[in-house]
PDB file of N, CA and C in Angstrom:
ATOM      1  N   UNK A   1      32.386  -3.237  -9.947  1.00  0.00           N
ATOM      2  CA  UNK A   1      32.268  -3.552  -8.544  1.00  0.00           C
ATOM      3  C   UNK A   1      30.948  -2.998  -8.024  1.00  0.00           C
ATOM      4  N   UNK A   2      30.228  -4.040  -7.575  1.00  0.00           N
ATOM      5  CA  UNK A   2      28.833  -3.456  -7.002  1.00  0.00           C
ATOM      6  C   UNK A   2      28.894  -2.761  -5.689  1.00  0.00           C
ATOM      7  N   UNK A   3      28.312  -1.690  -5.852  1.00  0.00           N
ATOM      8  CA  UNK A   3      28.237  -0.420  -4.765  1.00  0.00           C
ATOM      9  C   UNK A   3      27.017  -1.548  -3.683  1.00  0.00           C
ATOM     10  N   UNK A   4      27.382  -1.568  -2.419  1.00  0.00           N
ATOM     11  CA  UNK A   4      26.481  -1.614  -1.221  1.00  0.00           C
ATOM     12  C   UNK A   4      25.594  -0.705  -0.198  1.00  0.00           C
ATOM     13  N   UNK A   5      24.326  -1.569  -0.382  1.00  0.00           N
ATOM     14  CA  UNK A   5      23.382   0.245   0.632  1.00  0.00           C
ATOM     15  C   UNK A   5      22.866  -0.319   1.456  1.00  0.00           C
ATOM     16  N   UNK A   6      23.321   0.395   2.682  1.00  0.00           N
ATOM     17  CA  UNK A   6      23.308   0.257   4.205  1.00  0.00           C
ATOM     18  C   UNK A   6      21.994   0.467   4.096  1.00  0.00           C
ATOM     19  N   UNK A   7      20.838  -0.590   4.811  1.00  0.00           N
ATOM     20  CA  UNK A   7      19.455   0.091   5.644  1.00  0.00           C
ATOM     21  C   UNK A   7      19.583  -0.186   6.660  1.00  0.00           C
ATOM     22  N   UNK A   8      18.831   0.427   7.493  1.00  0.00           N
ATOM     23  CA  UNK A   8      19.232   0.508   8.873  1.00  0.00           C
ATOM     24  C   UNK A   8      17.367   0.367   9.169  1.00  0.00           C
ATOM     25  N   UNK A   9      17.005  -1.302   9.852  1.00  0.00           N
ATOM     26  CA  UNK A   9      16.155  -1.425  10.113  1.00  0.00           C
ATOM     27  C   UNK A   9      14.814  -0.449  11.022  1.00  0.00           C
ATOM     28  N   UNK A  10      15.504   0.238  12.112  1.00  0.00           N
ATOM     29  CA  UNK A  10      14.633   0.662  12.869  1.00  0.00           C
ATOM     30  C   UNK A  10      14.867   2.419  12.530  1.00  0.00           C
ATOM     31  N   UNK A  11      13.449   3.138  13.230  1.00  0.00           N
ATOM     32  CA  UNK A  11      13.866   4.619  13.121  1.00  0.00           C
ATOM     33  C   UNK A  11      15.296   5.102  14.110  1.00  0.00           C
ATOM     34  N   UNK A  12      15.242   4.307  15.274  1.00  0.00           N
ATOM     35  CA  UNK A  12      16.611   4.518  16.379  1.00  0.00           C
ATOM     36  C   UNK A  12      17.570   4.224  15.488  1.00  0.00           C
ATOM     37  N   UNK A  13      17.642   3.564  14.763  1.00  0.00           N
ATOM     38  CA  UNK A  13      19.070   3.179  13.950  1.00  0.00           C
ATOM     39  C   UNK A  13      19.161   4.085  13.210  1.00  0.00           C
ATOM     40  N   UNK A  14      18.313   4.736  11.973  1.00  0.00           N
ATOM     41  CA  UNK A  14      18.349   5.741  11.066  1.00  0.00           C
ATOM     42  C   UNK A  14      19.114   7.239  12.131  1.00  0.00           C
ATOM     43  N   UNK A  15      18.288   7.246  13.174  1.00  0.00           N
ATOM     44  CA  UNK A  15      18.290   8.362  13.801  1.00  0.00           C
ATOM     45  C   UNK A  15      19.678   8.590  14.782  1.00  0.00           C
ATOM     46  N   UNK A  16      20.039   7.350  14.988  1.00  0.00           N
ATOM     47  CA  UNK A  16      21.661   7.164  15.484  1.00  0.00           C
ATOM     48  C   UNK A  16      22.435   7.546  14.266  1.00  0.00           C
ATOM     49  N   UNK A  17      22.327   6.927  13.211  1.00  0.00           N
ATOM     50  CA  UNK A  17      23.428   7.031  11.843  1.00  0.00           C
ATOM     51  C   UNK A  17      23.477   8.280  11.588  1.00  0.00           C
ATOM     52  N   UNK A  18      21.979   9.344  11.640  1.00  0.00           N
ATOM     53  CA  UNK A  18      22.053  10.600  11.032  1.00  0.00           C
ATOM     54  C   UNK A  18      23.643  11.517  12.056  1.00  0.00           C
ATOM     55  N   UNK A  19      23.101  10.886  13.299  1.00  0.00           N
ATOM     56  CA  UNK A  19      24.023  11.799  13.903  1.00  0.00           C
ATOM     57  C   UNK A  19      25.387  11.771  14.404  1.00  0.00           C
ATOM     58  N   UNK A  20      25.600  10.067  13.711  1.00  0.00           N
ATOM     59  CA  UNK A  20      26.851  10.244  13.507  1.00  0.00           C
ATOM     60  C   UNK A  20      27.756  10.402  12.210  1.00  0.00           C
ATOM     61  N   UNK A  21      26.559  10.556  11.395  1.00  0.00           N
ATOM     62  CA  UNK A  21      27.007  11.139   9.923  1.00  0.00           C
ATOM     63  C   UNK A  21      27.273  12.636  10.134  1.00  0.00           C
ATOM     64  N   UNK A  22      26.715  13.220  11.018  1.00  0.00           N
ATOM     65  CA  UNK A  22      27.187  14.982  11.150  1.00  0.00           C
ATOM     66  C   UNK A  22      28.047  14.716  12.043  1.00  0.00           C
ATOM     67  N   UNK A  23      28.533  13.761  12.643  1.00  0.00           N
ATOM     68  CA  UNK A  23      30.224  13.806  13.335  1.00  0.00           C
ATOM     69  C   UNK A  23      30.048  14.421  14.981  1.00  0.00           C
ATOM     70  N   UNK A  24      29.041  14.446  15.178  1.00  0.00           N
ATOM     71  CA  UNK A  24      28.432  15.224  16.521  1.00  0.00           C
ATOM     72  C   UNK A  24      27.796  14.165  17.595  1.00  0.00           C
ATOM     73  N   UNK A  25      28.193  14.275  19.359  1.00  0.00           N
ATOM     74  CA  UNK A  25      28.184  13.738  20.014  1.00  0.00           C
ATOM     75  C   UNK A  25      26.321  13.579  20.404  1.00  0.00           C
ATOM     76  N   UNK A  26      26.220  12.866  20.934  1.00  0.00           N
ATOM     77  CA  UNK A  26      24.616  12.762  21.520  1.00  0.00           C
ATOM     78  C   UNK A  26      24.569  14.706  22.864  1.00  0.00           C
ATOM     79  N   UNK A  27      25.292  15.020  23.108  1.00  0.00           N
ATOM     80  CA  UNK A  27      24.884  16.704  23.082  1.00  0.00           C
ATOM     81  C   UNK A  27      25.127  16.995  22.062  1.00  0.00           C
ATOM     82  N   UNK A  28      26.043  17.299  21.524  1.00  0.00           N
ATOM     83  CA  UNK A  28      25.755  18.475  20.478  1.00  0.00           C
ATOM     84  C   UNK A  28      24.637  18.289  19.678  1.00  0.00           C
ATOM     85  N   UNK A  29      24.445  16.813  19.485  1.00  0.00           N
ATOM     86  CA  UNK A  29      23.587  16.639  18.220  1.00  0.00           C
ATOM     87  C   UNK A  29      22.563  16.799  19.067  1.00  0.00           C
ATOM     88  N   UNK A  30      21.933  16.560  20.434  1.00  0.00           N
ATOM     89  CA  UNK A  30      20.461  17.218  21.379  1.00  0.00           C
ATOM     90  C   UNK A  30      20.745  18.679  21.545  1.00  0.00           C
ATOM     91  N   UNK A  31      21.766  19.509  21.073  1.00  0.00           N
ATOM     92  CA  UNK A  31      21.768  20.980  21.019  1.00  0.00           C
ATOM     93  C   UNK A  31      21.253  21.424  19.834  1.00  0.00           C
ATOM     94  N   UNK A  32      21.440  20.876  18.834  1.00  0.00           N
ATOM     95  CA  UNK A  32      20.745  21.299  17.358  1.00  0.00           C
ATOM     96  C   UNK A  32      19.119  20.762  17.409  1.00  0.00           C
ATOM     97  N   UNK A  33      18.976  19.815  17.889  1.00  0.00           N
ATOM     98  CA  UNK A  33      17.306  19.804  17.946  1.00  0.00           C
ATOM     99  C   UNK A  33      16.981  20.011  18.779  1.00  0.00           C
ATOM    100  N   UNK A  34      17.492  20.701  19.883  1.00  0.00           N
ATOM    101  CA  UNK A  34      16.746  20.986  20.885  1.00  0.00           C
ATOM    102  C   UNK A  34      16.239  19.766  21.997  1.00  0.00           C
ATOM    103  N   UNK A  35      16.704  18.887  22.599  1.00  0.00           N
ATOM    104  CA  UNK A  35      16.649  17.830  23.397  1.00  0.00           C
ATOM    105  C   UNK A  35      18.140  17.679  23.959  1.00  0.00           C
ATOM    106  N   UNK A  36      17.980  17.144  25.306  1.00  0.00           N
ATOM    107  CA  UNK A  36      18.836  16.458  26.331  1.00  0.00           C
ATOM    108  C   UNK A  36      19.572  15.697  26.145  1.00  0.00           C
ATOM    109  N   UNK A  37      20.750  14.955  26.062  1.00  0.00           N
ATOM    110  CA  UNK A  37      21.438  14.136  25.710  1.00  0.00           C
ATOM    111  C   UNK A  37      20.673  13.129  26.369  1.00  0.00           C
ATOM    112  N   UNK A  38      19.766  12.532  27.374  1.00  0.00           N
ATOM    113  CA  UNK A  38      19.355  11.773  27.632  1.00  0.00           C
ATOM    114  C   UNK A  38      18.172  11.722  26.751  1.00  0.00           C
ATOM    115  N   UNK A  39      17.432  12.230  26.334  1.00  0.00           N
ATOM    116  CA  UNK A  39      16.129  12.034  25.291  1.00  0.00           C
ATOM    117  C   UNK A  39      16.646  11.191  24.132  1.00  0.00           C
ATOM    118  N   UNK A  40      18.582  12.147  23.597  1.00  0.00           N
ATOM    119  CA  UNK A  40      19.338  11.012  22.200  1.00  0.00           C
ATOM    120  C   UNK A  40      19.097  10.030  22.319  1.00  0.00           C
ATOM    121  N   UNK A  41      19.908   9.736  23.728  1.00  0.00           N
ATOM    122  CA  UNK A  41      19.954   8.092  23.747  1.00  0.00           C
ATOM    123  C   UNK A  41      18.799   7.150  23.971  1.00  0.00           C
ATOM    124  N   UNK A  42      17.677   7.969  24.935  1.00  0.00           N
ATOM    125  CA  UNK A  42      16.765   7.067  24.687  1.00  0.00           C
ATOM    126  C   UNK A  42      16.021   6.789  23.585  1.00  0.00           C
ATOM    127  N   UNK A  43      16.285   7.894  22.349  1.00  0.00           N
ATOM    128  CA  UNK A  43      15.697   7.559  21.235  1.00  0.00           C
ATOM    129  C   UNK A  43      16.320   6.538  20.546  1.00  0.00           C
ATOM    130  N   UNK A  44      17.484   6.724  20.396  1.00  0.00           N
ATOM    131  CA  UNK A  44      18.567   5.643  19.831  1.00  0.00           C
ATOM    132  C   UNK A  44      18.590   4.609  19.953  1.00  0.00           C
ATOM    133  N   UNK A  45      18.400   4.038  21.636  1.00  0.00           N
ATOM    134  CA  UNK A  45      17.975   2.762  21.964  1.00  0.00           C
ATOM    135  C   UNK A  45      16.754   2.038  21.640  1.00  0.00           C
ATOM    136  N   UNK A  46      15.600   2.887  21.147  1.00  0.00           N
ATOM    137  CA  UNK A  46      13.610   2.858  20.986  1.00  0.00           C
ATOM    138  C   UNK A  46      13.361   2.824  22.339  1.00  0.00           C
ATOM    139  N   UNK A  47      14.016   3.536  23.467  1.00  0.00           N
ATOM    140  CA  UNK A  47      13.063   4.323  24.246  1.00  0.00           C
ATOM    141  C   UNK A  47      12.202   5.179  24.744  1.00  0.00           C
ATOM    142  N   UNK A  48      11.700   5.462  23.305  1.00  0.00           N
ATOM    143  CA  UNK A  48      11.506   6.673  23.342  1.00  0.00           C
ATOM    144  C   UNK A  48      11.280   7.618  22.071  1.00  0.00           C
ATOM    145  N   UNK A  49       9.997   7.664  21.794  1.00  0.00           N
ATOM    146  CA  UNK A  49       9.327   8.298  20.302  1.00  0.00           C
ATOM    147  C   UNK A  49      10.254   9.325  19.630  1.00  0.00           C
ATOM    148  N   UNK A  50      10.209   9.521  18.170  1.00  0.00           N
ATOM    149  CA  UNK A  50      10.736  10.801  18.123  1.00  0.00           C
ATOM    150  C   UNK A  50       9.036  11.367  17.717  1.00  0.00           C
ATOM    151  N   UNK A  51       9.485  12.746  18.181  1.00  0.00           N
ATOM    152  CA  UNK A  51       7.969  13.738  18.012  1.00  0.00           C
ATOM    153  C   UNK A  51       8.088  14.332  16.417  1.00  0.00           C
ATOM    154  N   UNK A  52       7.286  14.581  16.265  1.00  0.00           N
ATOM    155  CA  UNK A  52       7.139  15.503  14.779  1.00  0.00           C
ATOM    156  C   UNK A  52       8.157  17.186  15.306  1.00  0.00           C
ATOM    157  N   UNK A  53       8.310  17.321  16.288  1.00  0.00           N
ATOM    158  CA  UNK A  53       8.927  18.403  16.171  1.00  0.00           C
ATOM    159  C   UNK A  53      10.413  18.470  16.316  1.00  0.00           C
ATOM    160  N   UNK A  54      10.639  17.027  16.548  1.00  0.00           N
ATOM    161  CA  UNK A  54      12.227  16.508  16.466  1.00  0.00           C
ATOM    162  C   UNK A  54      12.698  16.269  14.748  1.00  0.00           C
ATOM    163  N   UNK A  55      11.438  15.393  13.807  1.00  0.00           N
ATOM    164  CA  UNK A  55      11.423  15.139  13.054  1.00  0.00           C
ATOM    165  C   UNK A  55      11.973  16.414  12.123  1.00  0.00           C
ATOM    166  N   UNK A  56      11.072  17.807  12.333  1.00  0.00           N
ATOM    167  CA  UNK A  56      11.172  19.170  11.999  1.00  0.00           C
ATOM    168  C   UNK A  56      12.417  19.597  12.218  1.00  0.00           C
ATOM    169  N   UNK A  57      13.106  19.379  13.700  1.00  0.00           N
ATOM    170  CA  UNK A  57      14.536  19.979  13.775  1.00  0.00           C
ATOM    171  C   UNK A  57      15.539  19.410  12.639  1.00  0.00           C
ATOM    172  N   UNK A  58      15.084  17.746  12.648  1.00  0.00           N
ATOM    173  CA  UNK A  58      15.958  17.183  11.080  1.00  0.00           C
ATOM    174  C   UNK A  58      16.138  17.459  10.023  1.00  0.00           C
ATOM    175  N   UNK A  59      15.285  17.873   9.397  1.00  0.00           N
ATOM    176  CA  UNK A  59      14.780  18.616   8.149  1.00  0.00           C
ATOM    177  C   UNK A  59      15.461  19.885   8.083  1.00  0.00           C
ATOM    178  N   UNK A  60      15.898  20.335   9.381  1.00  0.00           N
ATOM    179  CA  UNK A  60      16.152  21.477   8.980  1.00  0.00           C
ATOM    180  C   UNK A  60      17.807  21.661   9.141  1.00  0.00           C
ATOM    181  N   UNK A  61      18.403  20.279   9.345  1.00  0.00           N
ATOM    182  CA  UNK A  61      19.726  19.849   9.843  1.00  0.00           C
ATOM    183  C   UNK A  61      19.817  18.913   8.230  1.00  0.00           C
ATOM    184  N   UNK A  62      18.970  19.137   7.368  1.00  0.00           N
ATOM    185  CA  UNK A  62      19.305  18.181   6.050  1.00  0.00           C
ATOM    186  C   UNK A  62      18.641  17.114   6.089  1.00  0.00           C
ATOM    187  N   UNK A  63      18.214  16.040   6.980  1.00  0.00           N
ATOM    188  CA  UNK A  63      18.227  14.948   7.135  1.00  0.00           C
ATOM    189  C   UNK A  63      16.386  14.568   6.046  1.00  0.00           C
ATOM    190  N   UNK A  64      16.346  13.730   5.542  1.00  0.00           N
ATOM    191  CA  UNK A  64      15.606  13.562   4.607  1.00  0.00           C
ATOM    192  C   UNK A  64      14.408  12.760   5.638  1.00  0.00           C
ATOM    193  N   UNK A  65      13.149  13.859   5.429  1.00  0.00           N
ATOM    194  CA  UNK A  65      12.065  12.788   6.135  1.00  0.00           C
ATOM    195  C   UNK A  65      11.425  11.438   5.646  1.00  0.00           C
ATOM    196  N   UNK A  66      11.958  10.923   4.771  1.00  0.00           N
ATOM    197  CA  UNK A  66      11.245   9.714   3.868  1.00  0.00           C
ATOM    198  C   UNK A  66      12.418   8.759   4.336  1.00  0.00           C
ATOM    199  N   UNK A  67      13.576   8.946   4.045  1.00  0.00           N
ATOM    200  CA  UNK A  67      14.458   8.508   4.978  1.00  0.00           C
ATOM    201  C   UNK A  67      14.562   7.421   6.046  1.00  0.00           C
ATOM    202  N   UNK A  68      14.072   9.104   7.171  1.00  0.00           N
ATOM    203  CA  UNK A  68      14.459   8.622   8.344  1.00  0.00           C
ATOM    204  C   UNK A  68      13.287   8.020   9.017  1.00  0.00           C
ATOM    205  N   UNK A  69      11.924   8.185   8.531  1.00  0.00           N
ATOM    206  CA  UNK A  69      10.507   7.434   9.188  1.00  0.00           C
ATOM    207  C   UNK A  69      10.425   6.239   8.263  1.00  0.00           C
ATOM    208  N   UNK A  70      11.393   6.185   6.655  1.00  0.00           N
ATOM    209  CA  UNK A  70      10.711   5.139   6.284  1.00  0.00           C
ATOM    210  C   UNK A  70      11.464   3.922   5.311  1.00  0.00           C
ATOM    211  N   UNK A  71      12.902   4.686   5.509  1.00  0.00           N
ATOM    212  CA  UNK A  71      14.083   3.966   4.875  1.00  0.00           C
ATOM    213  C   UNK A  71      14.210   3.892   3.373  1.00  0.00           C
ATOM    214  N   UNK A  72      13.376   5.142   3.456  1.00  0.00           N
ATOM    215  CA  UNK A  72      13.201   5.332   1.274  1.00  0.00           C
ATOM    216  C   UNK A  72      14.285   6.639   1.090  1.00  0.00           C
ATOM    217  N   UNK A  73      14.624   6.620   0.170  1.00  0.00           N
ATOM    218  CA  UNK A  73      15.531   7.753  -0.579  1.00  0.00           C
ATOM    219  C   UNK A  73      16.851   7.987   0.188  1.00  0.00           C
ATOM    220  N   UNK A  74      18.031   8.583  -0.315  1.00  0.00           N
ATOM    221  CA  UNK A  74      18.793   9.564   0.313  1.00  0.00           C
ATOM    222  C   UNK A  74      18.803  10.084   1.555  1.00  0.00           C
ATOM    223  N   UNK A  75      19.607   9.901   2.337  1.00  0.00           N
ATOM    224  CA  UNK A  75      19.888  10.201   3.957  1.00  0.00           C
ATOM    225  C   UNK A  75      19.475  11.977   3.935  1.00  0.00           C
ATOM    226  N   UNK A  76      20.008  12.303   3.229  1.00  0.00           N
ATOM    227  CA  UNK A  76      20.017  14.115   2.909  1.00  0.00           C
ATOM    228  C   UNK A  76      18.927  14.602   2.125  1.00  0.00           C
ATOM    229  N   UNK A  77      18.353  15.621   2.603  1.00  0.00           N
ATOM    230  CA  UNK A  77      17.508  16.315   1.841  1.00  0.00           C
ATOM    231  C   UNK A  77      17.839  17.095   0.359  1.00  0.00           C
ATOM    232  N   UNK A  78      19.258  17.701   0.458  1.00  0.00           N
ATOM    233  CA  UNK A  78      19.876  18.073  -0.159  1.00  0.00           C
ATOM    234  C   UNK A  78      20.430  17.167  -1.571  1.00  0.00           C
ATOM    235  N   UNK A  79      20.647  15.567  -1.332  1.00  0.00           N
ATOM    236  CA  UNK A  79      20.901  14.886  -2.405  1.00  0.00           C
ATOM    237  C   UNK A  79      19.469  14.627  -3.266  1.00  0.00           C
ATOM    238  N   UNK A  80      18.549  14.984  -2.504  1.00  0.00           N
ATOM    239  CA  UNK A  80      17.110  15.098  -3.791  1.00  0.00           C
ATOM    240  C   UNK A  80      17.737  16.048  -5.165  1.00  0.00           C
ATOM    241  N   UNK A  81      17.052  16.152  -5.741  1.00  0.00           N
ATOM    242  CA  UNK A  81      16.445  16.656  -7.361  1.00  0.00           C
ATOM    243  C   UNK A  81      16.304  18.503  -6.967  1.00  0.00           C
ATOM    244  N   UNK A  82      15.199  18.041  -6.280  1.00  0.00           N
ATOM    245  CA  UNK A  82      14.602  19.522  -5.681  1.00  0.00           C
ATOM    246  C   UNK A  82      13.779  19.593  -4.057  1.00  0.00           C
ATOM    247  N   UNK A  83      15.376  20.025  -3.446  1.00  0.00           N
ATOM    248  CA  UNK A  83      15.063  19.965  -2.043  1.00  0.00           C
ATOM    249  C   UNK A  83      14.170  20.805  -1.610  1.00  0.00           C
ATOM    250  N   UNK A  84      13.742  20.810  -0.835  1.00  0.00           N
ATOM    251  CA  UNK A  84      12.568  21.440   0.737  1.00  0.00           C
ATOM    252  C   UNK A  84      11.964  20.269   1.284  1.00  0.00           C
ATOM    253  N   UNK A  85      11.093  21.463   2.306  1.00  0.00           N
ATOM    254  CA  UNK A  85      10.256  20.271   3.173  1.00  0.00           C
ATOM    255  C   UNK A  85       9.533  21.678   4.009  1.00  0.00           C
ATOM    256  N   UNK A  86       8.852  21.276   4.147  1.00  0.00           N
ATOM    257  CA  UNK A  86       7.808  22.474   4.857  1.00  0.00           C
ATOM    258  C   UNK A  86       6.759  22.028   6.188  1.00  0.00           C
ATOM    259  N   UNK A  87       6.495  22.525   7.043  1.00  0.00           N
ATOM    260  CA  UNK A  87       5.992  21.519   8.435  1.00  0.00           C
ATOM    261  C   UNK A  87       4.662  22.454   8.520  1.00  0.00           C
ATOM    262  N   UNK A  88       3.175  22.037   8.173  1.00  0.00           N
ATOM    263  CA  UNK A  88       2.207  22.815   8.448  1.00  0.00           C
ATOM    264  C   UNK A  88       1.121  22.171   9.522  1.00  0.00           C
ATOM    265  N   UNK A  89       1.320  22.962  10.763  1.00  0.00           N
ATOM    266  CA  UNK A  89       0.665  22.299  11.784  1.00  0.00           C
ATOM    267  C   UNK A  89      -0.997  23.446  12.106  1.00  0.00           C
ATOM    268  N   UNK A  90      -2.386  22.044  11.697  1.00  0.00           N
ATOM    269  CA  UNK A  90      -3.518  23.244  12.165  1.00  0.00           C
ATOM    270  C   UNK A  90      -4.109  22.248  13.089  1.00  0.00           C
ATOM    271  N   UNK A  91      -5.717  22.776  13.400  1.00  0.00           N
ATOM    272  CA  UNK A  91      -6.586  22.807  14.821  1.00  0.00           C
ATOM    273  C   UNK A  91      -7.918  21.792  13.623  1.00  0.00           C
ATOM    274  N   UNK A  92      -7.849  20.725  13.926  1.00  0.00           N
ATOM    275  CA  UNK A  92      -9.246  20.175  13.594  1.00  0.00           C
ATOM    276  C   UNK A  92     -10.062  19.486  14.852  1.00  0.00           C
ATOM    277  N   UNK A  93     -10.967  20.617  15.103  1.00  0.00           N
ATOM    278  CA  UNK A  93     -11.362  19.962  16.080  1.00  0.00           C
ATOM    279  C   UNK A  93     -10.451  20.255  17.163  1.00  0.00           C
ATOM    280  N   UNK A  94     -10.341  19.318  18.158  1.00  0.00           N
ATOM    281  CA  UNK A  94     -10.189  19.178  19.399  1.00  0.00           C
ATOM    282  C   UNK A  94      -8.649  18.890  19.343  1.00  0.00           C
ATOM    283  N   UNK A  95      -8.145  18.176  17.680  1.00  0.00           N
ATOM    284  CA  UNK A  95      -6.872  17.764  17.291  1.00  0.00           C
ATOM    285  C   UNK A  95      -6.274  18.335  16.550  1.00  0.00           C
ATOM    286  N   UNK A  96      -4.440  18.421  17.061  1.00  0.00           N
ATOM    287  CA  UNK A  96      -3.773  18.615  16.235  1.00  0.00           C
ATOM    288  C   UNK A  96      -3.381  18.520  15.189  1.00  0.00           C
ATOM    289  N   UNK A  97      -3.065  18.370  13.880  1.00  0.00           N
ATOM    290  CA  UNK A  97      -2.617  17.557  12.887  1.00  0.00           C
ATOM    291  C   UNK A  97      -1.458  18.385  12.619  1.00  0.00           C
ATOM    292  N   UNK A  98      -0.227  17.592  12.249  1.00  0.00           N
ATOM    293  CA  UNK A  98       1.174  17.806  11.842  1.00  0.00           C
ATOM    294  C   UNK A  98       1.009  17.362  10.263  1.00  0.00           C
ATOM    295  N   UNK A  99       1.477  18.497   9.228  1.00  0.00           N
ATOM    296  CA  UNK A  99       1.675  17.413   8.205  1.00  0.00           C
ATOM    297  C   UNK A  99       3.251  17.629   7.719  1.00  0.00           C
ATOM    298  N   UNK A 100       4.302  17.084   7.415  1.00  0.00           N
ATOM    299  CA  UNK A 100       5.283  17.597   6.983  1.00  0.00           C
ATOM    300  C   UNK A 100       5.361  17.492   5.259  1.00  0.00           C
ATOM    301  N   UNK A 101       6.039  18.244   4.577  1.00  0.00           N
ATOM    302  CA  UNK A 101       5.843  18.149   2.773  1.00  0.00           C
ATOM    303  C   UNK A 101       7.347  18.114   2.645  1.00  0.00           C
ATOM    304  N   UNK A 102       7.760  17.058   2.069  1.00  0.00           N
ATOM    305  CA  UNK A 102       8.750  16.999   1.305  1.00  0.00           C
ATOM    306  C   UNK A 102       8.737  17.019  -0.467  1.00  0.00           C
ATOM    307  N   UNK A 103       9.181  18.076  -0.664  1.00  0.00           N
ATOM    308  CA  UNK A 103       9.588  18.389  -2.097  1.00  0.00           C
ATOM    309  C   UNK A 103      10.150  17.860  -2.918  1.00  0.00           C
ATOM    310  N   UNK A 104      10.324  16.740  -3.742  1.00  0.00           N
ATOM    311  CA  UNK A 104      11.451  15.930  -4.733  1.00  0.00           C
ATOM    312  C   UNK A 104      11.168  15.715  -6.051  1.00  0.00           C
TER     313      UNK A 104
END
């Protein structure tokens, strides 16, 4: 019997599924990353970017960054090989740069 795999076209969709895969309401799940229950939903709907530092709260809630920006691998960080992910933010110039490292 062939196994079926859900993609979930948009990042709002990935980013809805994550949080109802942890079983947690749009607060609780804006209490673990740090956002408003109104920021959830407007993300959920694509009203509304997720930031690299939302991205960061995921990562650190399991959620796999290849995933959830790009619909590659395992929902979980944890179902990798060899989990981490590491967030190194410096000053070039006038700009920020975010880079996040996922480990696999």
């Amino acid at each position: 019997m062939a196994t079926s795999i859900e993609h979930y076209n948009t990042l709002a969709d990935r980013f809805r599924q994550y949080r109802k895969h942890l079983g947690l309401s749009q607060t609780e799940f804006g209490q673990r990353i740090e956002l408003d229950q109104t920021a959830v939903s407007a993300i959920e709907k694509g009203r509304q970017d997720v930031t690299i530092r939302t991205v960061y709260k995921l990562i650190e809630l399991d959620c796999n960054p290849n995933w959830l920006l790009l619909d590659e691998g395992p929902m979980q960080l944890s179902k990798l090989s060899s989990q981490g992910a590491s967030l190194e933010v410096r000053q070039v110039g006038s700009k920020t740069e975010y880079i996040i490292r996922v480990q696999s």
